[in-house]
N, C-alpha and C. Protein backbone atom coordinates (compact mmCIF):
# COMPACT_ATOMS: atom_id res chain seq x y z
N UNK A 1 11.49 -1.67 -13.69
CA UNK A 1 10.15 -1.53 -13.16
C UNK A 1 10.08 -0.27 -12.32
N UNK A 2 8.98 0.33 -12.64
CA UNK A 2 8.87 1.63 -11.40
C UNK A 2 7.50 1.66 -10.94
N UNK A 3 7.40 1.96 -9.85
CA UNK A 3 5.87 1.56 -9.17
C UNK A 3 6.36 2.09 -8.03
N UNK A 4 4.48 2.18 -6.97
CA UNK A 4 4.93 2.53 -5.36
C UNK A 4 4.18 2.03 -5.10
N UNK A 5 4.34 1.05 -4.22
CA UNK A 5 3.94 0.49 -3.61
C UNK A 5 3.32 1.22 -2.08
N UNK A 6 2.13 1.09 -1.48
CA UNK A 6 1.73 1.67 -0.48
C UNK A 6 0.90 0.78 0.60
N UNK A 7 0.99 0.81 1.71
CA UNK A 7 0.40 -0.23 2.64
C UNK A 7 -0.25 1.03 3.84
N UNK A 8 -1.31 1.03 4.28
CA UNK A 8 -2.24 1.36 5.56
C UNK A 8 -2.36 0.91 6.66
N UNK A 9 -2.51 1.12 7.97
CA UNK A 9 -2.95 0.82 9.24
C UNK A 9 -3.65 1.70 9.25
N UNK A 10 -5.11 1.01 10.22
CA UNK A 10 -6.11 1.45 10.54
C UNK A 10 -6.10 1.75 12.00
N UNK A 11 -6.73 2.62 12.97
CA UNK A 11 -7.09 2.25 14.33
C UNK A 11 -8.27 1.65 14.74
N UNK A 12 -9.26 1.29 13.78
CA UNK A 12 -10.76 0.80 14.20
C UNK A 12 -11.16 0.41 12.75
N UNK A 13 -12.34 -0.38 13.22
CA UNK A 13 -12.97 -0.63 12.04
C UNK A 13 -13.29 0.51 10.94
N UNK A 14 -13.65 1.58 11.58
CA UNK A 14 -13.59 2.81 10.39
C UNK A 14 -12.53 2.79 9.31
N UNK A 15 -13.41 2.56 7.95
CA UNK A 15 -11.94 2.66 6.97
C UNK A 15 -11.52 3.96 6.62
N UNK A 16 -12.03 4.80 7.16
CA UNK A 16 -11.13 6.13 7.08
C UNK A 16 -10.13 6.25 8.71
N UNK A 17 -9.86 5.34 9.27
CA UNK A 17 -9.44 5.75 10.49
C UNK A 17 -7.80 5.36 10.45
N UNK A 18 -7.02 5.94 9.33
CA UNK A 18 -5.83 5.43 9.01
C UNK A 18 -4.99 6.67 10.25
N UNK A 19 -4.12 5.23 10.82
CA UNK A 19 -3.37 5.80 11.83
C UNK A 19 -1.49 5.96 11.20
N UNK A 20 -1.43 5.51 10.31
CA UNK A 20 -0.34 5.00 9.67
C UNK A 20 0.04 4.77 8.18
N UNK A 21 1.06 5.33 7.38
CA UNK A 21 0.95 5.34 5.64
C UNK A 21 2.63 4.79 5.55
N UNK A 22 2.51 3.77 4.74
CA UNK A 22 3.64 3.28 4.60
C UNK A 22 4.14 3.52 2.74
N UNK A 23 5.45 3.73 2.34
CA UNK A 23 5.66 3.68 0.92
C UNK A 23 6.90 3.27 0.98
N UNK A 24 6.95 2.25 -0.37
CA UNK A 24 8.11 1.99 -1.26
C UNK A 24 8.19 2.05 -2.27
N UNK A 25 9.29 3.24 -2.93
CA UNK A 25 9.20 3.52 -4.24
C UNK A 25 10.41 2.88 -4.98
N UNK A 26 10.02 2.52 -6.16
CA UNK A 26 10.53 1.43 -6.96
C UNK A 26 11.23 1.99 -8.43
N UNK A 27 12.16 2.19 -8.60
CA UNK A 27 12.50 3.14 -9.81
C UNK A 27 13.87 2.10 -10.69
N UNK A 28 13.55 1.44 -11.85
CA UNK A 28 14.98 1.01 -12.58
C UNK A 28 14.79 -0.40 -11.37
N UNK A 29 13.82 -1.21 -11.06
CA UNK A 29 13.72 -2.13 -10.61
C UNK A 29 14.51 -2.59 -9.49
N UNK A 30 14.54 -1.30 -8.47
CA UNK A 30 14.62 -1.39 -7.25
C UNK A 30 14.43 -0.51 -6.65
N UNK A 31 13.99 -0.82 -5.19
CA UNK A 31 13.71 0.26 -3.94
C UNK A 31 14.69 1.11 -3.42
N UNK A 32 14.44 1.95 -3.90
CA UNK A 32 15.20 3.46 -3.95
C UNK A 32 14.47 4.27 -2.82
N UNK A 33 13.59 3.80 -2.32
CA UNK A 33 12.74 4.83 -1.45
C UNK A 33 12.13 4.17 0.05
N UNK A 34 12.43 4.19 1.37
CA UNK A 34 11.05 3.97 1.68
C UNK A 34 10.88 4.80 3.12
N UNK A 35 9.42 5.32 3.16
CA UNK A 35 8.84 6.39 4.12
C UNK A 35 7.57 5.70 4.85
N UNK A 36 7.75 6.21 5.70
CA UNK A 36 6.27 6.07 6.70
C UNK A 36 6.12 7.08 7.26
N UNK A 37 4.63 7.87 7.87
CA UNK A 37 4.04 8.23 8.66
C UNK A 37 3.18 7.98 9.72
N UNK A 38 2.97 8.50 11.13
CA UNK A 38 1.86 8.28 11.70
C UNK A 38 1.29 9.24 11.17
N UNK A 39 -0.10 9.00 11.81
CA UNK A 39 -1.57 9.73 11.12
C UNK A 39 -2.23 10.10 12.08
N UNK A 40 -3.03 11.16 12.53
CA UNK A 40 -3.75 11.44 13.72
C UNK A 40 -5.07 11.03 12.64
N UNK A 41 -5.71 9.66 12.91
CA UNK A 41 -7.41 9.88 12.61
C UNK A 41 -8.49 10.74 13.51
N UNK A 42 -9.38 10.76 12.71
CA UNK A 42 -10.01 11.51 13.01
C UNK A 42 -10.73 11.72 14.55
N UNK A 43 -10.95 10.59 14.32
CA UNK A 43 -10.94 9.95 15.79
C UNK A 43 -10.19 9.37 16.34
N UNK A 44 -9.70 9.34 18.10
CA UNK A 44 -8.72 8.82 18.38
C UNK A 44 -8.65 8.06 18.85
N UNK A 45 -10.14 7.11 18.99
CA UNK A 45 -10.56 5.91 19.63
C UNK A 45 -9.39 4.56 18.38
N UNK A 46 -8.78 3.71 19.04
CA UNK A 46 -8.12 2.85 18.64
C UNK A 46 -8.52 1.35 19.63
N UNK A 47 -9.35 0.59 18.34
CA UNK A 47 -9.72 -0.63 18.74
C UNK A 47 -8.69 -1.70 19.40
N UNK A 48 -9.00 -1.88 20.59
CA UNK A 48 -7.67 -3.12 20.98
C UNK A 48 -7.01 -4.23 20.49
N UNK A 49 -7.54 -5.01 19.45
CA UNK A 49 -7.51 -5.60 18.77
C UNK A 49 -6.18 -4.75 17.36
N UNK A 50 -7.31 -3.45 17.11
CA UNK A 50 -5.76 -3.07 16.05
C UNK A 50 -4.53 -3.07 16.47
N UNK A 51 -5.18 -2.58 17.97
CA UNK A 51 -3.40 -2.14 18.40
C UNK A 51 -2.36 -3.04 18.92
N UNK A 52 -3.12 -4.15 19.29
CA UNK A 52 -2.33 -5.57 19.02
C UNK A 52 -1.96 -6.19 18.06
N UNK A 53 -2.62 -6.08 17.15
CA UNK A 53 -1.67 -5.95 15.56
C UNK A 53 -0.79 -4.98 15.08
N UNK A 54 -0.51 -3.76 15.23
CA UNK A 54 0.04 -2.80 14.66
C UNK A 54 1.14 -2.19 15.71
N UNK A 55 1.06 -1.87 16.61
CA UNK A 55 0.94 -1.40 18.00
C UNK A 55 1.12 -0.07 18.09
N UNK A 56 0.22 0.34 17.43
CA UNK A 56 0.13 2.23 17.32
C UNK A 56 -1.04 2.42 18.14
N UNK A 57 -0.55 3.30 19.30
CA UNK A 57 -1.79 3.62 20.34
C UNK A 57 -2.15 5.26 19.87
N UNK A 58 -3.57 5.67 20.16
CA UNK A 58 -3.60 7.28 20.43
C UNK A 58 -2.56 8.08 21.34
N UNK A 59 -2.24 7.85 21.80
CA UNK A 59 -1.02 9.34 22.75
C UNK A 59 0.25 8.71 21.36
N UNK A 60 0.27 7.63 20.53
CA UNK A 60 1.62 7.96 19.64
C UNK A 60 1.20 8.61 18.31
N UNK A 61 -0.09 9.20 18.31
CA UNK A 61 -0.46 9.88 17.15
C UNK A 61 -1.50 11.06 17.49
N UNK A 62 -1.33 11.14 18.65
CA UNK A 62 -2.50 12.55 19.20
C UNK A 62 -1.29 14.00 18.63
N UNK A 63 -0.52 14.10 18.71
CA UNK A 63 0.23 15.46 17.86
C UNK A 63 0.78 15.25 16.48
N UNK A 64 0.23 14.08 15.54
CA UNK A 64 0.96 14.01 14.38
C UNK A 64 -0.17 14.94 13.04
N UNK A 65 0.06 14.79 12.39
CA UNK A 65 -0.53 15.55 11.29
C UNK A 65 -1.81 14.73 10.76
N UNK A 66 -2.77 15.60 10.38
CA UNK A 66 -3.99 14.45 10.11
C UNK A 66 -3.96 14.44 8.39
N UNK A 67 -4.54 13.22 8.24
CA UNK A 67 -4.54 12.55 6.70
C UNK A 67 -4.46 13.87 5.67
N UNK A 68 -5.50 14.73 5.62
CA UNK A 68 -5.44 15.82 4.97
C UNK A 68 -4.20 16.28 5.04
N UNK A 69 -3.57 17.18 5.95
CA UNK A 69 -2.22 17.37 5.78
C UNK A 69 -1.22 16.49 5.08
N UNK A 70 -1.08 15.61 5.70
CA UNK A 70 -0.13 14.78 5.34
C UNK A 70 -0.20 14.85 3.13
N UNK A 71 -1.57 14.44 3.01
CA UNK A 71 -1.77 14.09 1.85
C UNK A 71 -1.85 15.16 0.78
N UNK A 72 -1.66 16.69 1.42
CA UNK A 72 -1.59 17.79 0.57
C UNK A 72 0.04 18.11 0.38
N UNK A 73 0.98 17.65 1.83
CA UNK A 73 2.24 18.20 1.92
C UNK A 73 3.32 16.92 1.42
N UNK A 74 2.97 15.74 0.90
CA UNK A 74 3.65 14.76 0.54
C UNK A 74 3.26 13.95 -0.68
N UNK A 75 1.85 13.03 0.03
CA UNK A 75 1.81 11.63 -0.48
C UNK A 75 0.88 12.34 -1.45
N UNK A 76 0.30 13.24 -1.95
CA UNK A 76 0.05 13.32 -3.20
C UNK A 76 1.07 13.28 -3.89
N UNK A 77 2.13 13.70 -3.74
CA UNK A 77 3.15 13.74 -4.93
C UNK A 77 3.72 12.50 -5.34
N UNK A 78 4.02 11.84 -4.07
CA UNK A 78 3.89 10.46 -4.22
C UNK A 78 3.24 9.36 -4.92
N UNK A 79 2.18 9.45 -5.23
CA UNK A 79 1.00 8.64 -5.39
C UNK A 79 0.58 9.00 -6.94
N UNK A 80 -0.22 10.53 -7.10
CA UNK A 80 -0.73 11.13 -8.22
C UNK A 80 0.47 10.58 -9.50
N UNK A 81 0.20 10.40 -10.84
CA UNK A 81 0.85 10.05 -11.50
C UNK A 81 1.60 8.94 -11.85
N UNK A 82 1.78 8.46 -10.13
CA UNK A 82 2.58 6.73 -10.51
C UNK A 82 1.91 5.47 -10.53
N UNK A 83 1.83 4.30 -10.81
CA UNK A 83 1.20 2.79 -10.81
C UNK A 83 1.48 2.61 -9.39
N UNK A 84 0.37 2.40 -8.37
CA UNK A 84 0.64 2.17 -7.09
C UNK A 84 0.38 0.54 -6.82
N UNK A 85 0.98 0.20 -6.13
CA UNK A 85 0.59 -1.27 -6.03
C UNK A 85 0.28 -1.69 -4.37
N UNK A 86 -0.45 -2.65 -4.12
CA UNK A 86 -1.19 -2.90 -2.73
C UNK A 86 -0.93 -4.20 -2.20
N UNK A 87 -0.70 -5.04 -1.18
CA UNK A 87 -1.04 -5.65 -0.85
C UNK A 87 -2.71 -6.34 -0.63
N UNK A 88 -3.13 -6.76 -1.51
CA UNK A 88 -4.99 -6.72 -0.83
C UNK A 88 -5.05 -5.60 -0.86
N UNK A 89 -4.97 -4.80 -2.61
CA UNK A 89 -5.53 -3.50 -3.20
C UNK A 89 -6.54 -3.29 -2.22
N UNK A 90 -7.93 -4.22 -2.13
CA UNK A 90 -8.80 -3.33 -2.40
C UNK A 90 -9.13 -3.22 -1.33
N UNK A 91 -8.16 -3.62 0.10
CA UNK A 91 -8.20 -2.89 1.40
C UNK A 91 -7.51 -1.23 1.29
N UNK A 92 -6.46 -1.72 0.92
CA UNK A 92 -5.31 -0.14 0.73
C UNK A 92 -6.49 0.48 -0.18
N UNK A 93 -6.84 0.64 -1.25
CA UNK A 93 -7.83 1.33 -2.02
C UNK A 93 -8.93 2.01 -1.51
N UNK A 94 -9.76 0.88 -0.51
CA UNK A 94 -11.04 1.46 -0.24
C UNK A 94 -10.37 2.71 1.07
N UNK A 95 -9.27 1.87 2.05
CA UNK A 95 -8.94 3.09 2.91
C UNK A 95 -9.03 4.35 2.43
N UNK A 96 -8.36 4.44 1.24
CA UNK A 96 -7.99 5.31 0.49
C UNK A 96 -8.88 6.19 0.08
N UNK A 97 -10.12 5.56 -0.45
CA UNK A 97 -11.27 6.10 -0.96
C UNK A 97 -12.24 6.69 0.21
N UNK A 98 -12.67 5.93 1.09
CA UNK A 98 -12.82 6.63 2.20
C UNK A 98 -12.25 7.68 3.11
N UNK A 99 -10.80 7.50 3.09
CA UNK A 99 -10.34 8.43 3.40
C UNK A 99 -10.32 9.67 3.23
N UNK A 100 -10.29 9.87 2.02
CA UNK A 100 -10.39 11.23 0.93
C UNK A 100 -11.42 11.73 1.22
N UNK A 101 -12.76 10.85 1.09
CA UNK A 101 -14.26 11.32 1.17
C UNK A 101 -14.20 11.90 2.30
N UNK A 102 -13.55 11.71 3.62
CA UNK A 102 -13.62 12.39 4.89
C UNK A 102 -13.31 13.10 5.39
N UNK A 103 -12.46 13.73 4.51
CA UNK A 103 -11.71 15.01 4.54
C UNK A 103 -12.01 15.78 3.17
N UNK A 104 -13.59 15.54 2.48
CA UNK A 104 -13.93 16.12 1.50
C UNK A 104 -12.57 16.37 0.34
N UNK A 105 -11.48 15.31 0.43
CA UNK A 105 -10.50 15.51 -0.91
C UNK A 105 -10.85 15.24 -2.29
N UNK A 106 -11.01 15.90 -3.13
CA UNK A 106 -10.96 15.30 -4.17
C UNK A 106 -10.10 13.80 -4.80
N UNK A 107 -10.98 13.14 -5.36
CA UNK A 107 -10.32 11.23 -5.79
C UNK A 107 -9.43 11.76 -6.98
N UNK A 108 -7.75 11.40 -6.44
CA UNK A 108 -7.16 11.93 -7.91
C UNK A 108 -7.17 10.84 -8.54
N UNK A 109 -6.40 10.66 -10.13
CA UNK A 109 -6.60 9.69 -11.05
C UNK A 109 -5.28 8.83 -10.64
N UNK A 110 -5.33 7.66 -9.99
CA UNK A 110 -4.60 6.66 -9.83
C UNK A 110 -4.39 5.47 -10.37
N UNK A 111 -3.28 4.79 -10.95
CA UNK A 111 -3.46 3.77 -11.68
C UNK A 111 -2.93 2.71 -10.71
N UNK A 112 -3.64 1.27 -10.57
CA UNK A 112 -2.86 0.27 -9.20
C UNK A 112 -2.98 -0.74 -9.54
N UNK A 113 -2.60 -2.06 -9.13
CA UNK A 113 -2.93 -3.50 -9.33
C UNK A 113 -2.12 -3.59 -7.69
N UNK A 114 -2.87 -4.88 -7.44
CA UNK A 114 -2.57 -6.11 -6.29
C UNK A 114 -1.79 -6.97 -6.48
N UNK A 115 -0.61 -6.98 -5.23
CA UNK A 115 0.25 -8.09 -5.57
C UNK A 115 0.00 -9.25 -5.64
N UNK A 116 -1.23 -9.59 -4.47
CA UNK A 116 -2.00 -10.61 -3.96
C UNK A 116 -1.88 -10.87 -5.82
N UNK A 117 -2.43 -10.43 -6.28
CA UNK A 117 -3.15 -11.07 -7.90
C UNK A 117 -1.92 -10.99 -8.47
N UNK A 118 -0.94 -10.27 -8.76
CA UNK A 118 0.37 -10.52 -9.30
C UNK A 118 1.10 -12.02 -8.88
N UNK A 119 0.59 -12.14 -7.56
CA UNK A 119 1.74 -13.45 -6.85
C UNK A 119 0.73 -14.43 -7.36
N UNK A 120 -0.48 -14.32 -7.32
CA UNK A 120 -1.31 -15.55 -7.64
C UNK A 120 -1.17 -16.27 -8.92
N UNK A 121 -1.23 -15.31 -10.19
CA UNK A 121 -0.52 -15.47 -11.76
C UNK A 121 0.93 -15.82 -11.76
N UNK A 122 1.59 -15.44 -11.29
CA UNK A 122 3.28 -15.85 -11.59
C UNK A 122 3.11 -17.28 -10.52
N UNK A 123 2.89 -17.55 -9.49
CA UNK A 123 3.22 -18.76 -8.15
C UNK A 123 1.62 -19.48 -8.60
N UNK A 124 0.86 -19.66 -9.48
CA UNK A 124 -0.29 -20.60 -8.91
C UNK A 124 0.27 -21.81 -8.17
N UNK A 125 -0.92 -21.96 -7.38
CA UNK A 125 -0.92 -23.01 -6.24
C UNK A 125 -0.29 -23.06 -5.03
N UNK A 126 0.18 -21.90 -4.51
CA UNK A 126 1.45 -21.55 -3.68
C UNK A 126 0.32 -22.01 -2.24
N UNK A 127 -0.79 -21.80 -2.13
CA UNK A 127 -1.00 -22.06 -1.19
C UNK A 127 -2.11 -21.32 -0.18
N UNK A 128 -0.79 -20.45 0.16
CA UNK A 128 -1.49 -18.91 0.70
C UNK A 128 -0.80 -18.25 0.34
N UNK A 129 -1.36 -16.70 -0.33
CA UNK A 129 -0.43 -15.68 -0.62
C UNK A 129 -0.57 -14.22 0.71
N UNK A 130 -0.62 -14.76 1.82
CA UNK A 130 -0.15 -14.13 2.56
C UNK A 130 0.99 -12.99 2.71
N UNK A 131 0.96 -11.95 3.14
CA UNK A 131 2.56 -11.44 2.90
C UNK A 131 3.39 -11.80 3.71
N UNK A 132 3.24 -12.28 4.59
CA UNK A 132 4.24 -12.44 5.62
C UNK A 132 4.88 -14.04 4.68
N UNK A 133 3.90 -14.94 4.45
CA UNK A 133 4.27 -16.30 3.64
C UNK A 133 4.97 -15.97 2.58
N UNK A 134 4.11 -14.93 1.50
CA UNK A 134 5.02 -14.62 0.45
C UNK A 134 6.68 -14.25 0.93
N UNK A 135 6.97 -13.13 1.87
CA UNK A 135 8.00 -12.69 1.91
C UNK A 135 8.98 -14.17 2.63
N UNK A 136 8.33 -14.46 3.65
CA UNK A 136 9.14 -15.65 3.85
C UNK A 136 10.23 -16.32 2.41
N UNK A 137 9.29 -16.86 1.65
CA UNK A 137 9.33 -18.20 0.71
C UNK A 137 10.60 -17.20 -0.40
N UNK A 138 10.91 -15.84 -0.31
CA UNK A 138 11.34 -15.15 -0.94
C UNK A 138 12.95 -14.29 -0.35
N UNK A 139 13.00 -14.98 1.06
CA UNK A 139 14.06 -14.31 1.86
C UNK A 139 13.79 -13.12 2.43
N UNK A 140 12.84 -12.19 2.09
CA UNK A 140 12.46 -10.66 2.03
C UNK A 140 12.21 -10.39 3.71
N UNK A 141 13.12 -9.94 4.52
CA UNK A 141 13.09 -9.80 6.16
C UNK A 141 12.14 -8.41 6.10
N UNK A 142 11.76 -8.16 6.92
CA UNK A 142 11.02 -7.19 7.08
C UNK A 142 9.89 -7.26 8.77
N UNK A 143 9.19 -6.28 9.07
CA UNK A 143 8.71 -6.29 10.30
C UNK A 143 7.23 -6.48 10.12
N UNK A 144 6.35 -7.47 9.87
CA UNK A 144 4.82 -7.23 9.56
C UNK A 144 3.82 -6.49 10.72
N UNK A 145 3.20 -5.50 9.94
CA UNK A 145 2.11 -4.90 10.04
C UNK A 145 2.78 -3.13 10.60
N UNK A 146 3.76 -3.22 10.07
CA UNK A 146 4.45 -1.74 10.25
C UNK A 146 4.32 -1.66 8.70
N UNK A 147 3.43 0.26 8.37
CA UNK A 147 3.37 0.09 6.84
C UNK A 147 4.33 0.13 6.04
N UNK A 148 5.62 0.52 6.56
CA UNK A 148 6.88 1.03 5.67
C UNK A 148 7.18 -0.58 5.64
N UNK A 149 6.85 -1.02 6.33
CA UNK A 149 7.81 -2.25 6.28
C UNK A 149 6.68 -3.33 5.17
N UNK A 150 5.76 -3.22 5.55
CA UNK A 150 4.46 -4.40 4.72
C UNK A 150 4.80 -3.81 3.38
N UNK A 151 4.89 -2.27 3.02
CA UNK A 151 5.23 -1.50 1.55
C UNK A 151 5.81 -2.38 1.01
N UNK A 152 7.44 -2.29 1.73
CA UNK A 152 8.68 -2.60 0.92
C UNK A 152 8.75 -4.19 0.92
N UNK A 153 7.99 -5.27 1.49
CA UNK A 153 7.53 -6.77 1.12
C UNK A 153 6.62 -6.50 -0.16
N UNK A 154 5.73 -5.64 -0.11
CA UNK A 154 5.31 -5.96 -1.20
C UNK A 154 5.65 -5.49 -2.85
N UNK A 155 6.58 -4.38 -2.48
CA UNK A 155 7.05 -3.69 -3.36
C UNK A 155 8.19 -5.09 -4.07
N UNK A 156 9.07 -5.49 -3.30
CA UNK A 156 9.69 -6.31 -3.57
C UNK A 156 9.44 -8.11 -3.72
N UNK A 157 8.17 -8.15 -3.24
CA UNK A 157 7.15 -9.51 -4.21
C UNK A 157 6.78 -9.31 -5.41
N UNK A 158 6.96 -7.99 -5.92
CA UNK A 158 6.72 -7.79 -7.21
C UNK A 158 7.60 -7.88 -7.74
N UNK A 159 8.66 -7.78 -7.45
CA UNK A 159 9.95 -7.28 -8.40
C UNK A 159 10.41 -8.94 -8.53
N UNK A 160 10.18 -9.43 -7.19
CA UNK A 160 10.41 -11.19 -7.79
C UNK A 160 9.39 -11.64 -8.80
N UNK A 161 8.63 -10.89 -8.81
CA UNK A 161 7.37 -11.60 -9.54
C UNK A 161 8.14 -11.19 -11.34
N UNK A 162 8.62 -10.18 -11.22
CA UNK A 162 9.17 -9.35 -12.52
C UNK A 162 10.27 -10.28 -12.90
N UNK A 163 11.17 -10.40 -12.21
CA UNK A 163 12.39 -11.54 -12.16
C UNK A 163 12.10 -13.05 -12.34
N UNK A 164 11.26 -13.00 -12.28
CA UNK A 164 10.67 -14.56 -12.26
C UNK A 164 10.00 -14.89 -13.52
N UNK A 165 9.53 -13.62 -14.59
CA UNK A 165 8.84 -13.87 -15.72
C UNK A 165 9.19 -13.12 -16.37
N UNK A 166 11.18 -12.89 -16.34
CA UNK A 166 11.73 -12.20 -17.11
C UNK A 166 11.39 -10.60 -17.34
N UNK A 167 10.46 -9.86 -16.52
CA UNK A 167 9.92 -9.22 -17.44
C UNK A 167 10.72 -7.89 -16.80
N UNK A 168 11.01 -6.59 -17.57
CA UNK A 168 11.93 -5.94 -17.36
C UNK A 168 11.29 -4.04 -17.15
N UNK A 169 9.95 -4.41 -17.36
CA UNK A 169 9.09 -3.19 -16.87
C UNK A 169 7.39 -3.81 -16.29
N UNK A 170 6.66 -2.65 -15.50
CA UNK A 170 5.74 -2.91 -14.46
C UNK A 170 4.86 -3.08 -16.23
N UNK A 171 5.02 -2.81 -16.55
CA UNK A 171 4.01 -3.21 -18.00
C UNK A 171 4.28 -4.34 -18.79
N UNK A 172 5.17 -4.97 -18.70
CA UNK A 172 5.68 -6.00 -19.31
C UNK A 172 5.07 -6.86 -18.72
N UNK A 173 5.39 -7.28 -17.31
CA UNK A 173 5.13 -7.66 -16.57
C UNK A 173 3.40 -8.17 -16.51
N UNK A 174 2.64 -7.49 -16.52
CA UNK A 174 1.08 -7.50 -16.36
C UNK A 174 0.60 -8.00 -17.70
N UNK A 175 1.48 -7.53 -18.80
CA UNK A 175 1.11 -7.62 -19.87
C UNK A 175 1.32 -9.33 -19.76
N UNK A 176 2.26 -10.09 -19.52
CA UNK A 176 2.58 -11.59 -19.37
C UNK A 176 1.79 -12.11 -18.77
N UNK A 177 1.37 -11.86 -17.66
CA UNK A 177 -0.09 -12.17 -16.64
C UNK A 177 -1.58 -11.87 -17.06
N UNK A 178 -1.77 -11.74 -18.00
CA UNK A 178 -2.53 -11.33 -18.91
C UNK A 178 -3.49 -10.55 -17.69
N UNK A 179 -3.19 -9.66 -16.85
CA UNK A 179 -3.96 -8.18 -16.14
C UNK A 179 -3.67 -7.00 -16.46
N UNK A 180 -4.52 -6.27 -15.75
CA UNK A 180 -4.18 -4.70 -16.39
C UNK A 180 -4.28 -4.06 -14.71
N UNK A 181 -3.44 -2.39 -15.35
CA UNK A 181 -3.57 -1.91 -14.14
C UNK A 181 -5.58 -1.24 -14.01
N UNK A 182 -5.47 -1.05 -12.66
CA UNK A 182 -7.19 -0.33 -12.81
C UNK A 182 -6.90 0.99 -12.35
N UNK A 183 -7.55 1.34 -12.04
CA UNK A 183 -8.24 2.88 -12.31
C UNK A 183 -9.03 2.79 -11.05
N UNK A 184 -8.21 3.92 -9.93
CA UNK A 184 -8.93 4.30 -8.81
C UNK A 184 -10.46 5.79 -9.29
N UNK A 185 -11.00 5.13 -8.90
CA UNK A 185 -12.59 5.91 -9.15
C UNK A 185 -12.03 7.49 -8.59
N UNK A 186 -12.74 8.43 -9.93
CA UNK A 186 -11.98 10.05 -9.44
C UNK A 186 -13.08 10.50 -9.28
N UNK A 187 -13.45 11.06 -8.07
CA UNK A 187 -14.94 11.76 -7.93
C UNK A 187 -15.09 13.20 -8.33
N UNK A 188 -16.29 13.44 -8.25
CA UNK A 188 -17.01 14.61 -9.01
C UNK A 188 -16.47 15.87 -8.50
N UNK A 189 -15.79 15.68 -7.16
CA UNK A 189 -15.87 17.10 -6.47
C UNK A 189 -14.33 18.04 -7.00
């Protein structure tokens, strides 16, 4: 299986206000990779509430590189070309999509699916597919709501999910679950 898996922190309700980019890259059906960044958003107002979930304050991201950078000098290369996979895609997604729009980036052509929906097809009835529950029920230690760390849970809920329905590529795999990957929307600009 090869895939990357990618997870976000926000500082506020703004979904472009990513303070944080987490990745685990997945090559020959295991994690071979994993990176994080902080993010200077755009703004540096950080809701109290996020930062009690996450615990990334403004003074630990007032000198880091803002999304644009980051996403011209790395995580495009990262991302462009490979099957990305999400925890609750279409949070990581829309960040994503907003994000771009806010820094006038062009939407490159991304292909992704949700583990959430991967774990739901292979485990029906599990309950809650939480990640922190999923990784539990799976041994998978890790630190929740740090993105490198939420990445590589979910990178590796998949790979049980792969192991679990025999299947021996990220296409095999979906193909058994009868889903497909989707298609992040590429805008005009």
């Amino acid at each position: 299986m090869n895939y990357v898996a990618l997870d976000f922190e926000t500082a506020n309700y703004s979904w472009s206000s990513v303070c944080s980019v987490g990745l685990a890259v997945v090559k020959d059906s295991s994690v071979v990779e994993r990176k994080s960044w902080l993010v200077r958003p755009p703004d540096l107002y950080f809701h109290p509430m996020f930062t009690r979930i996450h615990g990334i304050r403004a003074e630990d991201v007032r000198d880091e590189p803002d999304f644009s950078e980051l996403w011209s000098s790395v995580l495009k290369d990262y991302l462009v070309g490979n099957t990305v996979i999400a925890h609750n895609a279409s949070f990581d997604l829309r960040v994503l999509r907003h994000t771009l729009s806010a820094y006038l980036i062009p939407h490159p052509r991304l292909s992704y699916q949700c583990s959430v929906v991967i774990a739901r097809k292979t485990w029906p009835g599990l309950g809650s597919y939480k990640l922190d529950n999923l990784a539990r029920r799976f041994g998978i230690s890790f630190r929740h709501h740090d993105a490198s760390e939420d990445a590589f849970a979910c990178a590796k809920i998949v790979l049980e999910a792969g192991a679990t329905l025999g299947a021996n590529s990220f296409n095999e795999l979906i193909n058994k679950l009868y889903i497909n990957v989707k298609e992040f929307a590429v805008s005009e600009k």
